[in-house]
PDB file of N, CA and C in Angstrom:
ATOM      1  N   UNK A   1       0.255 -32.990 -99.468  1.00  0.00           N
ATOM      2  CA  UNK A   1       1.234 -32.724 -98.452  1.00  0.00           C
ATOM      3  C   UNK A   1       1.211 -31.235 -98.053  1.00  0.00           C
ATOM      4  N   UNK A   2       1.114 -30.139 -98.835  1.00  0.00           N
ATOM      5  CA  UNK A   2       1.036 -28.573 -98.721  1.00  0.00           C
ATOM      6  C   UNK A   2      -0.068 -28.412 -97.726  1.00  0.00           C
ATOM      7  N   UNK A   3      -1.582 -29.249 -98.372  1.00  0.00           N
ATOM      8  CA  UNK A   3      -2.600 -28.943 -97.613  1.00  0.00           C
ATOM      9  C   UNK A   3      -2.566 -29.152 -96.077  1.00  0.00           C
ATOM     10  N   UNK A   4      -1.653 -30.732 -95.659  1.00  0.00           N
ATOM     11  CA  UNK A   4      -1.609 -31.171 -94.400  1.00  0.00           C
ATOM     12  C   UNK A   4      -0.569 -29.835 -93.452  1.00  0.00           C
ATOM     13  N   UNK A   5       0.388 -29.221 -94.502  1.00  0.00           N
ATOM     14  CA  UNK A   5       1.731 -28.571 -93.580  1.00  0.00           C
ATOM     15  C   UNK A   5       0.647 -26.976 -93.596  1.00  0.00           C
ATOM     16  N   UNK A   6      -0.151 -26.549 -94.436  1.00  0.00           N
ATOM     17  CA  UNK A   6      -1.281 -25.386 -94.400  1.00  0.00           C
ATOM     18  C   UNK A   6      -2.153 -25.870 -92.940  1.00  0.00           C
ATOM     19  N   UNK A   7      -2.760 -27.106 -93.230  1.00  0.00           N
ATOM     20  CA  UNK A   7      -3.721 -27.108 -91.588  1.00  0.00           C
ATOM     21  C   UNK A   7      -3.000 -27.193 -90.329  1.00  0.00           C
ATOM     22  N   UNK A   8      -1.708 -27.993 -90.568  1.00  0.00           N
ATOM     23  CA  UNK A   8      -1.046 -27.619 -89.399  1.00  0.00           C
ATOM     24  C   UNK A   8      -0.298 -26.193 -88.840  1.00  0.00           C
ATOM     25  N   UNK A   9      -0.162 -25.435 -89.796  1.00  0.00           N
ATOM     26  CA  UNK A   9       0.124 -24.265 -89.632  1.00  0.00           C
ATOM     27  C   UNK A   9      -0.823 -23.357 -88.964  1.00  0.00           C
ATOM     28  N   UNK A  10      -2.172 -23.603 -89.851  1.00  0.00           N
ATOM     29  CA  UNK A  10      -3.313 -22.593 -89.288  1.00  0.00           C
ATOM     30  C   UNK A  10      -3.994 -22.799 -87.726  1.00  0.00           C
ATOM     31  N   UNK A  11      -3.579 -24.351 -87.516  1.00  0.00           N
ATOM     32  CA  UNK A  11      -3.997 -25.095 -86.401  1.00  0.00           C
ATOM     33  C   UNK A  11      -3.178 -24.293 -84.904  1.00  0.00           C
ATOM     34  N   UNK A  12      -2.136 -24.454 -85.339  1.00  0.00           N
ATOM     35  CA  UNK A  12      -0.678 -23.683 -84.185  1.00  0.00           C
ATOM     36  C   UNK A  12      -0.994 -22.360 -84.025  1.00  0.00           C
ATOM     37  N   UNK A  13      -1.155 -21.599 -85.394  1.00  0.00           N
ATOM     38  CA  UNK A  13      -1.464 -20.377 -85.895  1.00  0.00           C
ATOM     39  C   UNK A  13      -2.736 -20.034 -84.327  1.00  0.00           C
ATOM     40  N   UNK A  14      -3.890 -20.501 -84.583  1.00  0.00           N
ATOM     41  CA  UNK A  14      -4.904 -20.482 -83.671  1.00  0.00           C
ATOM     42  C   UNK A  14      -4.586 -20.817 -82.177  1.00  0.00           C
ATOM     43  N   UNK A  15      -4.157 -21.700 -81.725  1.00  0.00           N
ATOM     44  CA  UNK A  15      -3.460 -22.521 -80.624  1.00  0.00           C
ATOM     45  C   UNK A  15      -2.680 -20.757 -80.214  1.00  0.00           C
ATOM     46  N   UNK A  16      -1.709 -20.793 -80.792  1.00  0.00           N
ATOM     47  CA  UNK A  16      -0.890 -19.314 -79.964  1.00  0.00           C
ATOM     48  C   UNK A  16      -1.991 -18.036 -79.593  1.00  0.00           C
ATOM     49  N   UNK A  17      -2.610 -17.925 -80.605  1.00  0.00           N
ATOM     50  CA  UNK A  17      -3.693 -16.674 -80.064  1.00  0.00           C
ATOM     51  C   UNK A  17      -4.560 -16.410 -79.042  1.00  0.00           C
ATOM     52  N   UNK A  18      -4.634 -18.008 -79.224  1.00  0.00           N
ATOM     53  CA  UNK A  18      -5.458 -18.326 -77.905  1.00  0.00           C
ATOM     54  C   UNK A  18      -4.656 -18.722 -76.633  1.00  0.00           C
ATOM     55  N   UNK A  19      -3.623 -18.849 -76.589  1.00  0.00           N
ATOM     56  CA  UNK A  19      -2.575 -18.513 -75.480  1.00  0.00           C
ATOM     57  C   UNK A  19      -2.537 -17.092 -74.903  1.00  0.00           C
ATOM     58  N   UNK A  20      -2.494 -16.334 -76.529  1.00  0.00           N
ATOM     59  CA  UNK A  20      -1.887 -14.630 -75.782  1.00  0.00           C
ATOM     60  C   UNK A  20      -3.192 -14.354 -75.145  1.00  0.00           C
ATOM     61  N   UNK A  21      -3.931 -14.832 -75.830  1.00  0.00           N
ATOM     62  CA  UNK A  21      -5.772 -14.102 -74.988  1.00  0.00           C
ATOM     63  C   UNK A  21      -5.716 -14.454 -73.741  1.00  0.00           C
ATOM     64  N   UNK A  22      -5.300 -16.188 -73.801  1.00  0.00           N
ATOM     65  CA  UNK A  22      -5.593 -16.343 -72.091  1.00  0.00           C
ATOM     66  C   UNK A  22      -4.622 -15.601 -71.446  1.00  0.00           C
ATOM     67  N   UNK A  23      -3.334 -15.912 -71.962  1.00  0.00           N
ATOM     68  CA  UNK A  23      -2.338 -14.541 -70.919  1.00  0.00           C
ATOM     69  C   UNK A  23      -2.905 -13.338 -70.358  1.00  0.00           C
ATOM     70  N   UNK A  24      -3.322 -12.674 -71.179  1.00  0.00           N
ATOM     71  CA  UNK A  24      -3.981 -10.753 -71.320  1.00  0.00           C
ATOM     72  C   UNK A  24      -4.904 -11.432 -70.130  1.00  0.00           C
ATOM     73  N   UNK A  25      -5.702 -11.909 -70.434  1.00  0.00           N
ATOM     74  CA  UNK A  25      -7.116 -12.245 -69.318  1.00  0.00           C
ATOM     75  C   UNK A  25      -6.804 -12.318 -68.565  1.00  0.00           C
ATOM     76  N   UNK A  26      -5.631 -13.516 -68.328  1.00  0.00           N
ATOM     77  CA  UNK A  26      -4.937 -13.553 -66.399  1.00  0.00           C
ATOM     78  C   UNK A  26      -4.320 -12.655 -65.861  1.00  0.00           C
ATOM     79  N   UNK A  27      -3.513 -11.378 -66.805  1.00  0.00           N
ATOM     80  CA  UNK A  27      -3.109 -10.399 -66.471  1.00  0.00           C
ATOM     81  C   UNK A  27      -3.928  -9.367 -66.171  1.00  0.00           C
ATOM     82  N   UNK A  28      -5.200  -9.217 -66.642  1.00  0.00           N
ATOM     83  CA  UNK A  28      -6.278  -8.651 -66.542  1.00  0.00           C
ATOM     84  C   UNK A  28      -6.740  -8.902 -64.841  1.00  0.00           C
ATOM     85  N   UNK A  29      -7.275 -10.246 -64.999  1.00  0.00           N
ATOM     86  CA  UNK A  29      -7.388 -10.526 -63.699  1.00  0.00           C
ATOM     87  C   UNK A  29      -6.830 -10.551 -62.303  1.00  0.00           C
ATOM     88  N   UNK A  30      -5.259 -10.568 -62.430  1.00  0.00           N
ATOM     89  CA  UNK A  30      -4.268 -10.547 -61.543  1.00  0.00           C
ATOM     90  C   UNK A  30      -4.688  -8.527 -61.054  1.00  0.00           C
ATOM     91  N   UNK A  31      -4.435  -8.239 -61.559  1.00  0.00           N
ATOM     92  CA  UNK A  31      -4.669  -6.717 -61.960  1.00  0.00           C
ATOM     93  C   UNK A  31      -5.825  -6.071 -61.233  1.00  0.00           C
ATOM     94  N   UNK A  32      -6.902  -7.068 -61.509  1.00  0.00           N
ATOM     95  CA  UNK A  32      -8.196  -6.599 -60.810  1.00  0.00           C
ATOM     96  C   UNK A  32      -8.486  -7.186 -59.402  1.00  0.00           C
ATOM     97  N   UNK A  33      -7.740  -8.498 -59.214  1.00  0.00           N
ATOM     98  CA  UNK A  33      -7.529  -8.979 -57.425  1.00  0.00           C
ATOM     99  C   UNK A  33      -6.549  -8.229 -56.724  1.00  0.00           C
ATOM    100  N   UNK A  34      -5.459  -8.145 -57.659  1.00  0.00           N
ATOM    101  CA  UNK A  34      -4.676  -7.275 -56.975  1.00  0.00           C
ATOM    102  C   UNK A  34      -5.065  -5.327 -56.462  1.00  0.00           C
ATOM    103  N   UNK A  35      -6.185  -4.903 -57.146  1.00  0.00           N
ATOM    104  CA  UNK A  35      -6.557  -3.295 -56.742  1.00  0.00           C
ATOM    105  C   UNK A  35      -7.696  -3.919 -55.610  1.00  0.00           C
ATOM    106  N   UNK A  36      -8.802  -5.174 -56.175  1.00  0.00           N
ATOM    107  CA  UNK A  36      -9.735  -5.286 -54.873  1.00  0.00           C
ATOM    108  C   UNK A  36      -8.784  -5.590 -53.148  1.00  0.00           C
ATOM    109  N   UNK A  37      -7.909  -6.235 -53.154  1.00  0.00           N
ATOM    110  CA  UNK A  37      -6.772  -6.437 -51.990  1.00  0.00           C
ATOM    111  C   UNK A  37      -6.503  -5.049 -51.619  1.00  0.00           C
ATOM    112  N   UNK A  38      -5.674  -4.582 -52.487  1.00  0.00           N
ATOM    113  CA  UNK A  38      -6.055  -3.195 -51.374  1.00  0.00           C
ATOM    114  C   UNK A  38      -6.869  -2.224 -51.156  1.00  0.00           C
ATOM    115  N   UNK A  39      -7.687  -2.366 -51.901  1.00  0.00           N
ATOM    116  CA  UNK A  39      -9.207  -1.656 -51.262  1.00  0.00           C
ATOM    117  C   UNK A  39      -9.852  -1.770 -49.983  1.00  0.00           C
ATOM    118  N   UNK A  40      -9.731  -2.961 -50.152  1.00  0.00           N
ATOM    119  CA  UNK A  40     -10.265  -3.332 -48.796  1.00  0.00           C
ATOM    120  C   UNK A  40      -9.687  -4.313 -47.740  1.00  0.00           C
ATOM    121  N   UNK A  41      -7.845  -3.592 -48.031  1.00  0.00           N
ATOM    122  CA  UNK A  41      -7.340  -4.227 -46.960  1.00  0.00           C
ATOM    123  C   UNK A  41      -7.475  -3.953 -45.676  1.00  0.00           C
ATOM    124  N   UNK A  42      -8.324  -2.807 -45.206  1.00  0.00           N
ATOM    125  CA  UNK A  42      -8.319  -1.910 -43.866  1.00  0.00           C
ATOM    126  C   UNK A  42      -9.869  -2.448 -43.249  1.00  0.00           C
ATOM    127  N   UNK A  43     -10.488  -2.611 -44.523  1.00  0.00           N
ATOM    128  CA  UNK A  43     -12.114  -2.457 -43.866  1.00  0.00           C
ATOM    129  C   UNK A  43     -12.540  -4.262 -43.707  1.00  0.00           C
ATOM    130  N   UNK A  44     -11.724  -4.769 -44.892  1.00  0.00           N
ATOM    131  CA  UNK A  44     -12.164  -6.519 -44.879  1.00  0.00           C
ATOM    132  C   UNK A  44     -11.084  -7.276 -44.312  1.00  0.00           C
ATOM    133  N   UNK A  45     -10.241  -7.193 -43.616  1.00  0.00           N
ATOM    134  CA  UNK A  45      -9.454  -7.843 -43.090  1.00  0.00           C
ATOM    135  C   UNK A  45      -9.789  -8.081 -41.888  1.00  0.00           C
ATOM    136  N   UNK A  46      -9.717  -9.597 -41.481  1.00  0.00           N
ATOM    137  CA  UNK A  46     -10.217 -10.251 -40.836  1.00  0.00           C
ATOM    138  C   UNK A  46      -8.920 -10.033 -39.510  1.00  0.00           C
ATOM    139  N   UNK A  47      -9.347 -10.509 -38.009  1.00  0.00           N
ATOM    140  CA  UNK A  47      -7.872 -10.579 -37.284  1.00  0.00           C
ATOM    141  C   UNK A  47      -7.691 -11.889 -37.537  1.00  0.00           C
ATOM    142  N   UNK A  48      -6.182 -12.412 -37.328  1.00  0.00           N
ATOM    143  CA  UNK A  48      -6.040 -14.093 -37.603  1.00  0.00           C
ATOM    144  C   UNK A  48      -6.007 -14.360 -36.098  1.00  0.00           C
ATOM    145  N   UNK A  49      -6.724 -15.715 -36.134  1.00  0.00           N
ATOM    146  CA  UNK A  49      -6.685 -16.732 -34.414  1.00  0.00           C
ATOM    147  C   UNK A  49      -5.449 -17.027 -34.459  1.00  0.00           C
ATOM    148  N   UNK A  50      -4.863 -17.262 -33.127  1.00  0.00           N
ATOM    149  CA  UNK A  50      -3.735 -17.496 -32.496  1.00  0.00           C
ATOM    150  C   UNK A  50      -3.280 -18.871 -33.283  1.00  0.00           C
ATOM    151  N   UNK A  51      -4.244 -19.885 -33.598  1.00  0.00           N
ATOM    152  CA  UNK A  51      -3.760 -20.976 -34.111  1.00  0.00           C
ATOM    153  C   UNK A  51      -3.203 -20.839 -35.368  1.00  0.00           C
ATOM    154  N   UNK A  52      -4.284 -20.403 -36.061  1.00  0.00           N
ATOM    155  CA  UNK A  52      -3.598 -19.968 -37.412  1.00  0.00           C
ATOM    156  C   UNK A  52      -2.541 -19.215 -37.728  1.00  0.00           C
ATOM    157  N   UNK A  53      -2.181 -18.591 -36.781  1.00  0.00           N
ATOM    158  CA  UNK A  53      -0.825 -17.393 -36.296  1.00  0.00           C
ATOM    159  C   UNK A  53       0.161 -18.456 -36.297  1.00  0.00           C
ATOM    160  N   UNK A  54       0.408 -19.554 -35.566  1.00  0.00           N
ATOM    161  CA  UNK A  54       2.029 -20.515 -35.546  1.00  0.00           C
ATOM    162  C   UNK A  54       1.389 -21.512 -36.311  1.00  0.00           C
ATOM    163  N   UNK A  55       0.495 -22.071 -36.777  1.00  0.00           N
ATOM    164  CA  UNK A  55       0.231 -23.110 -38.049  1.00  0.00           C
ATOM    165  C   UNK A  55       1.235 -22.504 -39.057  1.00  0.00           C
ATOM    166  N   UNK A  56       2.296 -23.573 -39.512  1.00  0.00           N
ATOM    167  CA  UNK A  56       2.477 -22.903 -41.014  1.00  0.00           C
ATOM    168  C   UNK A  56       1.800 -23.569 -41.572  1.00  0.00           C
ATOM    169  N   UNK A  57       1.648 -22.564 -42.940  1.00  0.00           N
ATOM    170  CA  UNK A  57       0.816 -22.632 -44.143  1.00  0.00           C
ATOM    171  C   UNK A  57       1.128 -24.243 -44.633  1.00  0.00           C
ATOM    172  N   UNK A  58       1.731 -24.534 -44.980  1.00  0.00           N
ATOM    173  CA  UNK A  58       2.014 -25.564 -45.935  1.00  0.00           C
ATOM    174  C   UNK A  58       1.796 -27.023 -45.141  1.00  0.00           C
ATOM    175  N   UNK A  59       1.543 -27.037 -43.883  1.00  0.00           N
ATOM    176  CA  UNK A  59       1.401 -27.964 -42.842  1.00  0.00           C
ATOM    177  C   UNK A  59       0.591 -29.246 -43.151  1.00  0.00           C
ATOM    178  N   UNK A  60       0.994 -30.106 -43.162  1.00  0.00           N
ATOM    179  CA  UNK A  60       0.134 -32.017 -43.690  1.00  0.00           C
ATOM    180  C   UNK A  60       0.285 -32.353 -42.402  1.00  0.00           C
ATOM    181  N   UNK A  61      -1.193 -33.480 -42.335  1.00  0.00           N
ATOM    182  CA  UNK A  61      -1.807 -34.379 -41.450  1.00  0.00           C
ATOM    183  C   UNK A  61      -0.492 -35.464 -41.747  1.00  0.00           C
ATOM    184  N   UNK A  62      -0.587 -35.903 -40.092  1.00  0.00           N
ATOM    185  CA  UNK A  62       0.719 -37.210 -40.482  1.00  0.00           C
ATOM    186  C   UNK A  62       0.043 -38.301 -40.864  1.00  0.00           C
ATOM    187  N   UNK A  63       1.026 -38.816 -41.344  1.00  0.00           N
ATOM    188  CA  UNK A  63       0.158 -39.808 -42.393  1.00  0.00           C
ATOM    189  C   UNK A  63      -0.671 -41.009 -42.226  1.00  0.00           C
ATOM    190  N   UNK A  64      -0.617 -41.057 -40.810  1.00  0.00           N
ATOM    191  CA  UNK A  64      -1.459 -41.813 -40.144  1.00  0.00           C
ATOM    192  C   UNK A  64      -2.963 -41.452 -40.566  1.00  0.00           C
ATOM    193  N   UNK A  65      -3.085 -40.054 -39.930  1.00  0.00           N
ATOM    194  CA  UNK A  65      -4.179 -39.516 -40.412  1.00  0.00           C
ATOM    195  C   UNK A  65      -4.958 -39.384 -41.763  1.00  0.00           C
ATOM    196  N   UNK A  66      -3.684 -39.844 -42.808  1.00  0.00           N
ATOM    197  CA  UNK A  66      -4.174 -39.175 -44.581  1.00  0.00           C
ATOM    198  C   UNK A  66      -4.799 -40.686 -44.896  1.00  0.00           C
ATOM    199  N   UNK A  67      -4.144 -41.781 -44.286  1.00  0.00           N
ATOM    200  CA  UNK A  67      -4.725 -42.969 -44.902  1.00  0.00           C
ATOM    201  C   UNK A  67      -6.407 -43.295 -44.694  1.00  0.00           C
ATOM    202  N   UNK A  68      -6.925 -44.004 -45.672  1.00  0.00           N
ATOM    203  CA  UNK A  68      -8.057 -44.197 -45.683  1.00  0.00           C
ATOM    204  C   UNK A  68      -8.158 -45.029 -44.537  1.00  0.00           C
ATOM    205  N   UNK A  69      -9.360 -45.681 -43.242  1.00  0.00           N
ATOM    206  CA  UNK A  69      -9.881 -46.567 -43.207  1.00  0.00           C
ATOM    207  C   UNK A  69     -10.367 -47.783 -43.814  1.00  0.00           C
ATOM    208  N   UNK A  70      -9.756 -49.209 -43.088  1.00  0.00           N
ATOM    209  CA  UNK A  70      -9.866 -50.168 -43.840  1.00  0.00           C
ATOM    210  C   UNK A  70     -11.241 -50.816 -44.824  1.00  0.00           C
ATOM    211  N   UNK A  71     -11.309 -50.618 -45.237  1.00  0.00           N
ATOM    212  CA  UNK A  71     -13.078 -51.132 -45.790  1.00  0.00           C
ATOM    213  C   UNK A  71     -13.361 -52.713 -45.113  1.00  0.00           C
ATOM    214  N   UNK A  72     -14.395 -52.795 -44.438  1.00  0.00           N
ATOM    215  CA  UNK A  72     -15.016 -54.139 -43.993  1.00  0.00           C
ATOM    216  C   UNK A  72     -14.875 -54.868 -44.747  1.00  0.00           C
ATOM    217  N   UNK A  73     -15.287 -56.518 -44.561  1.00  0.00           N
ATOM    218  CA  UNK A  73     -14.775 -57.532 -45.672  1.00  0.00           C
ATOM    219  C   UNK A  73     -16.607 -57.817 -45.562  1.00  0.00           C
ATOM    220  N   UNK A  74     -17.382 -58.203 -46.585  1.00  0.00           N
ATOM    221  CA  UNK A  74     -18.404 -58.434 -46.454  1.00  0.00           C
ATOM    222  C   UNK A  74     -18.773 -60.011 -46.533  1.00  0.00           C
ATOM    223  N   UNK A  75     -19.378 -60.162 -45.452  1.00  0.00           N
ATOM    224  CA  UNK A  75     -20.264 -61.393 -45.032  1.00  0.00           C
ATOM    225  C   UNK A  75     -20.871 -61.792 -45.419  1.00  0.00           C
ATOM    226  N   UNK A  76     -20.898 -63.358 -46.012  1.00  0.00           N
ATOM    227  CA  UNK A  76     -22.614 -63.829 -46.385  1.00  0.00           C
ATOM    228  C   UNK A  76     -23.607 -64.270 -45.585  1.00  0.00           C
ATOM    229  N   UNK A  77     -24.564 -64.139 -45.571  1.00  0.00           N
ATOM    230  CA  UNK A  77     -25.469 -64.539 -44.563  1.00  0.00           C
ATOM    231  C   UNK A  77     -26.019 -65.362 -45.156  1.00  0.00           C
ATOM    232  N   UNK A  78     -26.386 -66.182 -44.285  1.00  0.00           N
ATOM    233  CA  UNK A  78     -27.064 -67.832 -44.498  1.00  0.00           C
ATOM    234  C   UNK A  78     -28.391 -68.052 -44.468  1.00  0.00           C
TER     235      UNK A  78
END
């Protein structure tokens, strides 16, 4: 019973470390998109098209559009 509540310990034990690492990394990374953005917010910035200007962002096809096409029914031939 000690041994099972020891592997589960060391198991979690590992599991969290490897949480804080991935944290640090994404903070790392956030860090490093966030200095390339303004580096080259003057020289790489694109102008936006008029459409994309009143599109909002979050905008869905009506749902007419999202549904699949019916699939054919297949025929036997004689």
């Amino acid at each position: 019973m000690i041994a099972g509540y020891t592997v589960f310990f060391v198991v979690s034990a590992i599991y969290l470390v490897s949480l804080v690492v991935r944290r640090r990394n994404l903070e790392q990374d956030l860090k490093t998109l966030e200095s390339i953005g303004t580096e080259g917010k003057g020289s790489m910035a694109r102008p936006a098209s008029s459409e994309a200007a009143t599109k909002p962002t979050g905008a869905r096809r009506p749902a007419a559009a999202r549904r699949k096409p019916p699939k054919k029914k297949a025929t036997r031939r004689k």
